[in-house]
N, C-alpha and C. Protein backbone atom coordinates (compact mmCIF):
# COMPACT_ATOMS: atom_id res chain seq x y z
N UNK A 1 0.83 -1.19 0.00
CA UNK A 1 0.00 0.00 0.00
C UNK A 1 0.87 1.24 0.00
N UNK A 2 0.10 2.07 -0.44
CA UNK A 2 0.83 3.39 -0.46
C UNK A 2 1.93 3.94 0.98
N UNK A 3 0.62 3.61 2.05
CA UNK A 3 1.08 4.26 3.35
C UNK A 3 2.35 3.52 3.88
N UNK A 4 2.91 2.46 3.14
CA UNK A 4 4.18 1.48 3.53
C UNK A 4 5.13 2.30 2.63
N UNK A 5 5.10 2.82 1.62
CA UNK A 5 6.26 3.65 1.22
C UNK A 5 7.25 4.24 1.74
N UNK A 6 8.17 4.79 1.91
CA UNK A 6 9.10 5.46 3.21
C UNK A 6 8.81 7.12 2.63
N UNK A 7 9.23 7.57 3.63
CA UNK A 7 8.77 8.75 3.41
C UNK A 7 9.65 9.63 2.92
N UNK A 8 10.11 10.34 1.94
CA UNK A 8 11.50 10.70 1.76
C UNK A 8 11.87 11.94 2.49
N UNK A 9 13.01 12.49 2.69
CA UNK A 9 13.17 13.53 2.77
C UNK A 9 13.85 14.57 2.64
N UNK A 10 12.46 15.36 1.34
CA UNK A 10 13.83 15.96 0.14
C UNK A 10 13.34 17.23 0.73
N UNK A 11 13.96 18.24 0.13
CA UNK A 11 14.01 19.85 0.25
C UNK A 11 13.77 20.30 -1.17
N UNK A 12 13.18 21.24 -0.99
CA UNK A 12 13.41 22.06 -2.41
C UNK A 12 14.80 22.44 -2.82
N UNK A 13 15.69 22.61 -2.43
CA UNK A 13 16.80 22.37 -1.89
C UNK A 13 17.69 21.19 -2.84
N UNK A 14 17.37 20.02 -3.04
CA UNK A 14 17.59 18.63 -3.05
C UNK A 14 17.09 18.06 -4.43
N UNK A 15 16.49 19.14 -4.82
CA UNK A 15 16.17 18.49 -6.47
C UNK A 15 17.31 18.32 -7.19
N UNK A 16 17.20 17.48 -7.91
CA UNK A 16 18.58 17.28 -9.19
C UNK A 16 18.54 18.55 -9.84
N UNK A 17 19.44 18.45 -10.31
CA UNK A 17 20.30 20.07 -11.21
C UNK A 17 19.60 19.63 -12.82
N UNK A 18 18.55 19.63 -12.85
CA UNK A 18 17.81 19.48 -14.03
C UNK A 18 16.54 20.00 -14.81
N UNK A 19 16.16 20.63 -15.57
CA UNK A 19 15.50 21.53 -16.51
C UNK A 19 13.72 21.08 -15.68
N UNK A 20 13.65 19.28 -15.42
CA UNK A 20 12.33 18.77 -14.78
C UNK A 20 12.72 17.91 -14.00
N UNK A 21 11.10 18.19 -12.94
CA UNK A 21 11.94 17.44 -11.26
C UNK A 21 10.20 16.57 -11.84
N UNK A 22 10.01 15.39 -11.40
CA UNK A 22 8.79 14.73 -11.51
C UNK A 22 9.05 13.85 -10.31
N UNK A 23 8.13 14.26 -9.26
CA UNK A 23 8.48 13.94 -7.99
C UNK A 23 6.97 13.59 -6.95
N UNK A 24 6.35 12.99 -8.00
CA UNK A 24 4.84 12.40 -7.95
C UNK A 24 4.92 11.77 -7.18
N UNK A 25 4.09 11.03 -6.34
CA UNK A 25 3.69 10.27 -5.36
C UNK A 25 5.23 9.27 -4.39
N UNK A 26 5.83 10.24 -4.29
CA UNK A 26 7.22 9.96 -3.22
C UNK A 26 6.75 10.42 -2.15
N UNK A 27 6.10 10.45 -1.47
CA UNK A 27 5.83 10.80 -0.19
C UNK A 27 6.79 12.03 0.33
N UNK A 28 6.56 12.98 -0.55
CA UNK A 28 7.63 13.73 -0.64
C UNK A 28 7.30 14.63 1.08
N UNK A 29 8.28 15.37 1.52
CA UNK A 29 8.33 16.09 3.18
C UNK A 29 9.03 17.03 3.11
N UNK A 30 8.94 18.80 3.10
CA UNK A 30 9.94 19.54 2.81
C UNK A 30 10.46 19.87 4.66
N UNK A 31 11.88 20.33 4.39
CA UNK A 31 12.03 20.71 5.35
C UNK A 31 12.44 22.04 5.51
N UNK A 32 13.35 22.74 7.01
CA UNK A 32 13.68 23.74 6.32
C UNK A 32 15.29 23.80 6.44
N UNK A 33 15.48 22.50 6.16
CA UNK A 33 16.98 22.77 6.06
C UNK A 33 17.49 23.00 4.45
N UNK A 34 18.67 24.27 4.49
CA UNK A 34 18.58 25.15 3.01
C UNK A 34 19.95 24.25 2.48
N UNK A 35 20.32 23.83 1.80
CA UNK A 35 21.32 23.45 1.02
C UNK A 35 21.65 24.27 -0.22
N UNK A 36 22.50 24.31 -0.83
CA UNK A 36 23.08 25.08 -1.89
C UNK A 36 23.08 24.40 -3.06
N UNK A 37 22.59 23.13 -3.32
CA UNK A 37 22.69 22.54 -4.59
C UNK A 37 21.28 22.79 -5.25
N UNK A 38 20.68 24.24 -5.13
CA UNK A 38 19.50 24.21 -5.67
C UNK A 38 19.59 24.90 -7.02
N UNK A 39 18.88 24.10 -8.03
CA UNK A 39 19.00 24.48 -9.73
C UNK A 39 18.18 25.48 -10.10
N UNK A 40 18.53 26.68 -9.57
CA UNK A 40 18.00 28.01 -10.04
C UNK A 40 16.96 28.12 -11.93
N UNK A 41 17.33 26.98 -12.98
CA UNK A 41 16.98 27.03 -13.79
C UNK A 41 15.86 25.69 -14.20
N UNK A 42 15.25 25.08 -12.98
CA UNK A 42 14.27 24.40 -12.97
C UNK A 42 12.72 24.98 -13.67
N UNK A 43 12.44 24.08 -14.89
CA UNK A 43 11.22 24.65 -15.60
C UNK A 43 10.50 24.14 -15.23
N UNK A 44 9.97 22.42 -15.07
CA UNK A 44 9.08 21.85 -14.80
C UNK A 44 9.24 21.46 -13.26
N UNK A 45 8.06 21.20 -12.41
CA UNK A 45 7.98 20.67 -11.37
C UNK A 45 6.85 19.84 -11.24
N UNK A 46 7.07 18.65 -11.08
CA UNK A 46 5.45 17.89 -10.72
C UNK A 46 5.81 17.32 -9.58
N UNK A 47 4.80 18.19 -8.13
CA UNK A 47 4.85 17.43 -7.23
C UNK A 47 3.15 16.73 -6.48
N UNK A 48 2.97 16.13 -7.12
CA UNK A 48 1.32 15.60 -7.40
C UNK A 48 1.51 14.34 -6.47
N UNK A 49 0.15 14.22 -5.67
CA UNK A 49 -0.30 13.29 -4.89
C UNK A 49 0.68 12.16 -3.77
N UNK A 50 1.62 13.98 -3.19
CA UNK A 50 2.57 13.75 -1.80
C UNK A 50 1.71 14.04 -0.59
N UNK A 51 0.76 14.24 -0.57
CA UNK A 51 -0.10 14.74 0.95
C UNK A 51 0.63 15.82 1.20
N UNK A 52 1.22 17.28 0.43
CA UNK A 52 1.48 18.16 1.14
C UNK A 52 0.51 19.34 1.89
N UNK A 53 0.50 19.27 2.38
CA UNK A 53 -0.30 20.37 3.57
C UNK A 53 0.27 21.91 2.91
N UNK A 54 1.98 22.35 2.66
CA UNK A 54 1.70 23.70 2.29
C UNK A 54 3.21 23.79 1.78
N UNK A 55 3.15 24.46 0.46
CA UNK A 55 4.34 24.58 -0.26
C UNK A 55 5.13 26.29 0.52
N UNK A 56 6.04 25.52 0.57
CA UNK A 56 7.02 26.98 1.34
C UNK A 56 7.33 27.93 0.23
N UNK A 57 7.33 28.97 0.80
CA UNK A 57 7.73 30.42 -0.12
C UNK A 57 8.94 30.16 -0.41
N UNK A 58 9.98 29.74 -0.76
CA UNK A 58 11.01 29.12 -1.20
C UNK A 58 11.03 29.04 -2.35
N UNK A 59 9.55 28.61 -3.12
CA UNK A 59 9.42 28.20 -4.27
C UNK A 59 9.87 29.31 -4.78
N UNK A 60 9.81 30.66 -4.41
CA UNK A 60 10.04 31.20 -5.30
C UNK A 60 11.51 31.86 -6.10
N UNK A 61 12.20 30.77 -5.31
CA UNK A 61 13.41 30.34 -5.81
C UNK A 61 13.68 29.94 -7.69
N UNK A 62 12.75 29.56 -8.13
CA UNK A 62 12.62 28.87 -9.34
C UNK A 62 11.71 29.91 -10.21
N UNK A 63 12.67 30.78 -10.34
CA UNK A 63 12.22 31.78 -11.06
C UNK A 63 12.05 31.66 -12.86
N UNK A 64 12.46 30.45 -13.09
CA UNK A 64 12.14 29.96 -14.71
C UNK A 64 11.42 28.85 -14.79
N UNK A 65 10.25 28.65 -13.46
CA UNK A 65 9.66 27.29 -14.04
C UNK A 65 8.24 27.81 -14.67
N UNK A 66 8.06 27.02 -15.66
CA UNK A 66 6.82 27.21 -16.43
C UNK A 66 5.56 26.33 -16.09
N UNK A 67 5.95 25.03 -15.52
CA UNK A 67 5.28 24.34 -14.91
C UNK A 67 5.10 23.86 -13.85
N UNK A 68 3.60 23.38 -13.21
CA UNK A 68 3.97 23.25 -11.76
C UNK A 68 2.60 22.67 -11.42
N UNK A 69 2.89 21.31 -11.19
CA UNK A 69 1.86 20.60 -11.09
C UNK A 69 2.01 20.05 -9.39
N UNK A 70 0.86 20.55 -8.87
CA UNK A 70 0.94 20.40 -7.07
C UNK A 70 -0.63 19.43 -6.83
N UNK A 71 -1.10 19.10 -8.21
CA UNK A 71 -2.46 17.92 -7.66
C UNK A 71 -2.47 17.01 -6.68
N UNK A 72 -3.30 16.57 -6.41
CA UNK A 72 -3.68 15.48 -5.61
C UNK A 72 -2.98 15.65 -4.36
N UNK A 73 -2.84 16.87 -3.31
CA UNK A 73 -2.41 17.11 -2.49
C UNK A 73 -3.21 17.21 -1.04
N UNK A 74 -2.66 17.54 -0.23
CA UNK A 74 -3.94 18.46 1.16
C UNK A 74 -3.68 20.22 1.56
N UNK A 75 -3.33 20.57 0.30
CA UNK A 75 -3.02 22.12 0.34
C UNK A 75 -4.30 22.88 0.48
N UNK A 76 -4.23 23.49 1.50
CA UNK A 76 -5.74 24.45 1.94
C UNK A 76 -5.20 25.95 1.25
N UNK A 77 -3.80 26.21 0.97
CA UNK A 77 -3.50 28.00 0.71
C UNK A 77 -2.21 27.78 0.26
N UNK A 78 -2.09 28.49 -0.77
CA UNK A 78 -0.83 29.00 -1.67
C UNK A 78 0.12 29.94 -0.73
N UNK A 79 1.49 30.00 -0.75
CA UNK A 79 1.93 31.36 -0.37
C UNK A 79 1.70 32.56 -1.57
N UNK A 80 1.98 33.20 -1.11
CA UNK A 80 1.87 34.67 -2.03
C UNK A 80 3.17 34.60 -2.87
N UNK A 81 3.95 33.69 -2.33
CA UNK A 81 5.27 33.79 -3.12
C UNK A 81 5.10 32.83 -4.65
N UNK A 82 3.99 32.15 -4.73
CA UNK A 82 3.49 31.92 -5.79
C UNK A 82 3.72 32.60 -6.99
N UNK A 83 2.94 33.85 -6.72
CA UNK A 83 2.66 34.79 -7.97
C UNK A 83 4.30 35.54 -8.19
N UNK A 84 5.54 35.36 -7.54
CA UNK A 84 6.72 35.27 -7.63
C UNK A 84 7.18 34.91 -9.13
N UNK A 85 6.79 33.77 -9.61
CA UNK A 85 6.60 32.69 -10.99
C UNK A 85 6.31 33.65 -11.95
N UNK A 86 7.10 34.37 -12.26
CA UNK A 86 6.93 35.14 -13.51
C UNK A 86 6.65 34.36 -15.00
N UNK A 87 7.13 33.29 -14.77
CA UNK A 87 7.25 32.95 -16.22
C UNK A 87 6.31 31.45 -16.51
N UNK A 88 5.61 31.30 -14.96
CA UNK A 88 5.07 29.90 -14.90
C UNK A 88 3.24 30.21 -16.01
N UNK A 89 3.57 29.05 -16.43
CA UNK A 89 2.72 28.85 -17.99
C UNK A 89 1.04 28.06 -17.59
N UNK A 90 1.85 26.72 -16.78
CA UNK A 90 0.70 25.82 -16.27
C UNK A 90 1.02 25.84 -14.76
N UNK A 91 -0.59 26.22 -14.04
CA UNK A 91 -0.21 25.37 -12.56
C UNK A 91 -1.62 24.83 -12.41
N UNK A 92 -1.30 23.47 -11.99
CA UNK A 92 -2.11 22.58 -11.64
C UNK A 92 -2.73 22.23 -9.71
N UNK A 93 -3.82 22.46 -9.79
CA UNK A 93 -4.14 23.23 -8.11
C UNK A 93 -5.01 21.46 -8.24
N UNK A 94 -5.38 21.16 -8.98
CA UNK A 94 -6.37 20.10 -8.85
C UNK A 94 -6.47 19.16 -7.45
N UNK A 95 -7.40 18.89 -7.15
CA UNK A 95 -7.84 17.74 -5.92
C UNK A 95 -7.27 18.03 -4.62
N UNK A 96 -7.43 19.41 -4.52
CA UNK A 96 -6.84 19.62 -3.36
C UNK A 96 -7.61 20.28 -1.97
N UNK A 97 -7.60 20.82 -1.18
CA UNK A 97 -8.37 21.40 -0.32
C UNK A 97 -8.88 22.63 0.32
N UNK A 98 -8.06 23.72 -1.10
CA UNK A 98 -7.96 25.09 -1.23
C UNK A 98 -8.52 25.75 -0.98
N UNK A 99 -8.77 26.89 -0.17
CA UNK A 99 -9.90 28.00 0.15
C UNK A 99 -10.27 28.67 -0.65
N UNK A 100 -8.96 29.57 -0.80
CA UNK A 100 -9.19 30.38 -1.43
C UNK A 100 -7.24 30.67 -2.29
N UNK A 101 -7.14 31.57 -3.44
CA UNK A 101 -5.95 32.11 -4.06
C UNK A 101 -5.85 33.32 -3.27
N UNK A 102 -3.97 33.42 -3.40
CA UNK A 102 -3.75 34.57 -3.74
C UNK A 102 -4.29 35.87 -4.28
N UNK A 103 -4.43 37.05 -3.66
CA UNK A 103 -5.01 37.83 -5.37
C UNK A 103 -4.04 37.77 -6.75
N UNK A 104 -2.73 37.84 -6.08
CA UNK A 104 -1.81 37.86 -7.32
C UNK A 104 -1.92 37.22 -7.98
N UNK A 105 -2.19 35.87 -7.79
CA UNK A 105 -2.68 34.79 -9.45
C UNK A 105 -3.10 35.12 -10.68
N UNK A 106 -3.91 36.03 -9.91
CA UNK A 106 -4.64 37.20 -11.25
C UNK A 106 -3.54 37.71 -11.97
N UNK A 107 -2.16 38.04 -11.58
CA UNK A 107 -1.17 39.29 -12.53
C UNK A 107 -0.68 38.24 -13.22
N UNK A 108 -0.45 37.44 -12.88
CA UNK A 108 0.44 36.43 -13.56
C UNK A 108 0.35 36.04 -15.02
N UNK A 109 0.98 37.08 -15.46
CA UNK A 109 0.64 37.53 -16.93
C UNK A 109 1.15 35.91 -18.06
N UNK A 110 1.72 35.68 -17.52
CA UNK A 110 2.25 34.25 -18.42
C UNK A 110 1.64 33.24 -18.67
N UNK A 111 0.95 33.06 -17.23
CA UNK A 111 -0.52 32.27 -16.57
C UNK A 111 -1.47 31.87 -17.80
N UNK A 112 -1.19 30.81 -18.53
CA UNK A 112 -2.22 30.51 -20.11
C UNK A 112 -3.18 28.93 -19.50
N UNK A 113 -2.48 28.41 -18.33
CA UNK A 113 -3.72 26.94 -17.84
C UNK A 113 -3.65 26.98 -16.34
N UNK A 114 -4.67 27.12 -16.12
CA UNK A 114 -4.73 27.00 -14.27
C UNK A 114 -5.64 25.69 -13.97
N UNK A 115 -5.77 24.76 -13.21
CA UNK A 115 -6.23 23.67 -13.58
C UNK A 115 -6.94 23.55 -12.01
N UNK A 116 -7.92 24.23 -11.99
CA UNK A 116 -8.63 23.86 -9.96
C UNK A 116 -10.00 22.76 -10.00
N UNK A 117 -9.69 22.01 -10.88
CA UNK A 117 -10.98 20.57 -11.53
C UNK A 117 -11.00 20.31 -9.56
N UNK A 118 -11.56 19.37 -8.79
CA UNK A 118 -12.16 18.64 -7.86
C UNK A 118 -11.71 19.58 -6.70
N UNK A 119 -11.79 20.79 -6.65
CA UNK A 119 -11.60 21.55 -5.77
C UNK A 119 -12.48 22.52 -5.35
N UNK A 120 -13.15 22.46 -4.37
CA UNK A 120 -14.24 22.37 -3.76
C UNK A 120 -14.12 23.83 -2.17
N UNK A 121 -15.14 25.27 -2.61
CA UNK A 121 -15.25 25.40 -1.38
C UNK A 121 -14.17 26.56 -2.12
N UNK A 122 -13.75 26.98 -2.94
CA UNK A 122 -12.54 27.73 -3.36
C UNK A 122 -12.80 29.27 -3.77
N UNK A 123 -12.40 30.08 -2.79
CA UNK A 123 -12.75 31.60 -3.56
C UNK A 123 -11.89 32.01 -4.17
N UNK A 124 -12.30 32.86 -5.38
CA UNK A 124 -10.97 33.60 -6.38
C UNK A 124 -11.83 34.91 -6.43
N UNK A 125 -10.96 35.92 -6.54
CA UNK A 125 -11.19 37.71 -6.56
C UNK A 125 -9.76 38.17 -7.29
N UNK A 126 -10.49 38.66 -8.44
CA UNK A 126 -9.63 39.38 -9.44
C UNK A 126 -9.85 40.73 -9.36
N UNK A 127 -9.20 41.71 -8.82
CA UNK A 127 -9.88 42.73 -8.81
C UNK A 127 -8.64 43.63 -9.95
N UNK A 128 -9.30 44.16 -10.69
CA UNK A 128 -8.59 44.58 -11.98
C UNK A 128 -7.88 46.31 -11.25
């Protein structure tokens, strides 16, 4: 079963030095210990169906990712450091437990697929 998996424990921090991290159902656990081997030029990220509770403002470390798939999670709230992602193309919010966005989501001029399918209970306010 799933819940026998070990639990890993990576950092944002700890990704390989590579263009895409696909880091799907690893039982992934951030911490906050900072390491220096982090790949400033990370485009893709899929971290889909780890049970994370809440992605650290850190992310916004990865100032060239275009993608960013966080489905199948237990995320109730984004940081604000989100809308950080200047250049992010797709983010995938799906099946998760979200309240509500950021307002900034809205600026995120690059922003062409937002994906909030089985997410339930979710407020968005764009105020122009």
């Amino acid at each position: 079963s799933r819940d026998a998996l070990p639990k890993q424990q990576l950092t944002l921090y700890q990704i390989l030095p590579q263009t895409s991290a696909d880091i799907d159902k690893t039982r992934l656990a951030f911490s906050n210990t900072k390491k220096s081997f982090l790949n400033p030029g990370l485009r893709n990220l899929f971290l889909g169906g780890n049970q994370l509770m809440e992605i650290p403002s850190e992310i916004k470390a990865f100032k060239h990712l275009k993608v960013l798939y966080l489905g199948g999670n237990l995320l109730t709230e984004l940081p604000s450091a989100i809308c950080q992602l200047k250049k992010i193309r797709a983010l995938v919010l799906c099946q998760n437990r979200l309240r509500s966005l950021p307002n900034c989501i809205c600026k995120l001029q690059s922003l062409e697929c937002l994906q909030l399918h089985q997410v339930r209970s979710l407020e968005i306010q764009c105020l122009n």
